[in-house]
N, C-alpha and C. Protein backbone atom coordinates (compact mmCIF):
# COMPACT_ATOMS: atom_id res chain seq x y z
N UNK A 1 -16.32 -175.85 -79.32
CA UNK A 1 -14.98 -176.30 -79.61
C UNK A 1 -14.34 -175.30 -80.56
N UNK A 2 -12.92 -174.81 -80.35
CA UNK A 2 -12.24 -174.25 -81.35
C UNK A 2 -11.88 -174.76 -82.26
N UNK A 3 -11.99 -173.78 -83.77
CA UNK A 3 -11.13 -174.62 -84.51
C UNK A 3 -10.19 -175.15 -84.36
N UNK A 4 -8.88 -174.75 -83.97
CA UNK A 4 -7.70 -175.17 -83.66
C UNK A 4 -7.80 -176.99 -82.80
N UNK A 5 -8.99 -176.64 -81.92
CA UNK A 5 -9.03 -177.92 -81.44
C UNK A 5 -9.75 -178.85 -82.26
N UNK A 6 -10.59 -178.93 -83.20
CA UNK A 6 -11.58 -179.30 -84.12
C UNK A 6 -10.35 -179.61 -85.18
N UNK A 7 -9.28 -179.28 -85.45
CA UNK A 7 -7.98 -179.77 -86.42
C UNK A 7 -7.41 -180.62 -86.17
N UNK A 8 -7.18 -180.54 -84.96
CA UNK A 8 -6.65 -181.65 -84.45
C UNK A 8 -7.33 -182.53 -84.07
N UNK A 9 -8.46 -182.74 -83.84
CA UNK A 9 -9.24 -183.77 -83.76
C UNK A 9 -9.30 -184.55 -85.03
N UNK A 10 -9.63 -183.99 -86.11
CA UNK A 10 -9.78 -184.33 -87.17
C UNK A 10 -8.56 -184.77 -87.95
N UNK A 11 -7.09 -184.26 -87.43
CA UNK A 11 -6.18 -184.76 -87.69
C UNK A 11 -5.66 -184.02 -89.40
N UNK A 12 -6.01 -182.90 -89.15
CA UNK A 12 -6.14 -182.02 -90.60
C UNK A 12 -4.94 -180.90 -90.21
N UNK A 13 -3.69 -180.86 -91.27
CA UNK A 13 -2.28 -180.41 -91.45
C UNK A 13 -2.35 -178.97 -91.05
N UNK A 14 -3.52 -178.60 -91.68
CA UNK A 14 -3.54 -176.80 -92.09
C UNK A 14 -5.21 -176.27 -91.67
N UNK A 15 -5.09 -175.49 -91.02
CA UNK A 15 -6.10 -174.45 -90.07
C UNK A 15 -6.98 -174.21 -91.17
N UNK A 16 -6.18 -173.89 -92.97
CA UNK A 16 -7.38 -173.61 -93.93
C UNK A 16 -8.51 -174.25 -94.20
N UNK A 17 -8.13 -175.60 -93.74
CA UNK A 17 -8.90 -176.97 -94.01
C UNK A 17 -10.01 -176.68 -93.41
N UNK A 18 -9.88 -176.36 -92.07
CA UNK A 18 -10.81 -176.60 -90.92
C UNK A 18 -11.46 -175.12 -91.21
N UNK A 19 -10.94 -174.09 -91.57
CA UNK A 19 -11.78 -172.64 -91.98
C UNK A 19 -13.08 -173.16 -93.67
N UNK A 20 -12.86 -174.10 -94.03
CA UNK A 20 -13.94 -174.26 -94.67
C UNK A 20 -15.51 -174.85 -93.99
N UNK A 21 -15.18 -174.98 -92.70
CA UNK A 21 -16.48 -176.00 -92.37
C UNK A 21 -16.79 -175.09 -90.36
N UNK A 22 -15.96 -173.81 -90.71
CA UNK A 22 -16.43 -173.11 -89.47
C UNK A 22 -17.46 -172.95 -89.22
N UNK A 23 -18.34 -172.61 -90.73
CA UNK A 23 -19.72 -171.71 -90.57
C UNK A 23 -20.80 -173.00 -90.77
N UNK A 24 -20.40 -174.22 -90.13
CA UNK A 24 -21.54 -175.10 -90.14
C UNK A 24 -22.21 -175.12 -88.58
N UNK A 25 -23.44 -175.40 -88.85
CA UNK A 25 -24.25 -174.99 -87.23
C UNK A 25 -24.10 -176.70 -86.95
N UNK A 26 -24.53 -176.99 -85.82
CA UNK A 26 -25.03 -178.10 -85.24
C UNK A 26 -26.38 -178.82 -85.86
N UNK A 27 -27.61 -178.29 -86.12
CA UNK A 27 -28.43 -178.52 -86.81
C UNK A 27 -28.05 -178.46 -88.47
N UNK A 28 -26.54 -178.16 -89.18
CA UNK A 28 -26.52 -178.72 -90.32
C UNK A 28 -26.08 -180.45 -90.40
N UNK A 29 -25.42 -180.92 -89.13
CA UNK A 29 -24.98 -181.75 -89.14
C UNK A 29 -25.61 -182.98 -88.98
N UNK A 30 -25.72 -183.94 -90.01
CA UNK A 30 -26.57 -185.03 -89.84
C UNK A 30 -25.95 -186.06 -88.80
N UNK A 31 -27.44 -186.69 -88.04
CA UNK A 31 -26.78 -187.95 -87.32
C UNK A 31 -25.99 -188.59 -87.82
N UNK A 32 -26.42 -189.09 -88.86
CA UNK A 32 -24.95 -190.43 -89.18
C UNK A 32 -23.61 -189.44 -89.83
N UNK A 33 -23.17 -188.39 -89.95
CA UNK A 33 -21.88 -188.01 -89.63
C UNK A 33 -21.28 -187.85 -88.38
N UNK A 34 -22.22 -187.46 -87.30
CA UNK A 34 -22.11 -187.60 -85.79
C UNK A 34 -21.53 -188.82 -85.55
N UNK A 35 -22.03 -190.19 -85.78
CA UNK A 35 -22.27 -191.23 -85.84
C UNK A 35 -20.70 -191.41 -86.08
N UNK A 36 -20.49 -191.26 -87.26
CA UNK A 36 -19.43 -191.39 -87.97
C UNK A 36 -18.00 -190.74 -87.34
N UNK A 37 -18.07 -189.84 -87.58
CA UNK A 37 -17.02 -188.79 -86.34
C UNK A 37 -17.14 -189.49 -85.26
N UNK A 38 -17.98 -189.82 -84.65
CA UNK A 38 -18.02 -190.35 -82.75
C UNK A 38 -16.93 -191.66 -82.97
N UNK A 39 -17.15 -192.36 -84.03
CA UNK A 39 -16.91 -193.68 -83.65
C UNK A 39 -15.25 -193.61 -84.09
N UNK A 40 -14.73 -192.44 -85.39
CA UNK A 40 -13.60 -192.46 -85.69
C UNK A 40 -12.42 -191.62 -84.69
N UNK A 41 -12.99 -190.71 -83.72
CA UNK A 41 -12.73 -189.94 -82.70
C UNK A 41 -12.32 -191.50 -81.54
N UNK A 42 -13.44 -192.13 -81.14
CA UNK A 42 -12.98 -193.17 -80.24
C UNK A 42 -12.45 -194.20 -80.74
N UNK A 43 -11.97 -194.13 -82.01
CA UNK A 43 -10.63 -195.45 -82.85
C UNK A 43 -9.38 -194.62 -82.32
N UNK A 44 -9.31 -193.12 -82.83
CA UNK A 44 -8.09 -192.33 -82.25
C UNK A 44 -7.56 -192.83 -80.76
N UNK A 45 -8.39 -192.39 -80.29
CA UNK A 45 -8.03 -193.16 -78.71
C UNK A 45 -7.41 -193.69 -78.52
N UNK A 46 -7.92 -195.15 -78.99
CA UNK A 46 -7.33 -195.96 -78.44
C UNK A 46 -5.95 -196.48 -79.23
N UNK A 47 -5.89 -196.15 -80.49
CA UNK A 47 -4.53 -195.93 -80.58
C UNK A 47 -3.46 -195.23 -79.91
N UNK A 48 -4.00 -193.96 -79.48
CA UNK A 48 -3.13 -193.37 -78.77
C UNK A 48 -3.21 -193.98 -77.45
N UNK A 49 -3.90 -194.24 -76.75
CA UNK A 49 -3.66 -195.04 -75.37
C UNK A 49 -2.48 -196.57 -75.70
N UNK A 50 -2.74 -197.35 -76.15
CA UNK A 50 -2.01 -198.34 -77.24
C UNK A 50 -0.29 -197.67 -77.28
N UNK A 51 0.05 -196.74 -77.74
CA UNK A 51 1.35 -196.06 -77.99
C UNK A 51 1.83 -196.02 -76.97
């Protein structure tokens, strides 16, 4: 995923935001932030489907 797309996912104003957390691997990322992200990613949704 690009950053640019990873900003907007996250719903973050400014590209600088998202340049702090470029250089994280997959194996830094713990399950329950996965967890966490998955479930706030599919709340987005469905708000936007909802609109």
């Amino acid at each position: 995923m690009t950053l640019k797309a990873l900003k907007e996912l996250l719903s973050h104003n400014d590209i600088k935001t998202m340049m702090r957390y470029g250089h994280l691997e997959a194996s830094d990322v713990s399950p329950e932030a996965v967890r966490i992200f998955n479930e706030q990613n599919a709340a987005r949704r469905k708000v936007k489907k909802a609109a």
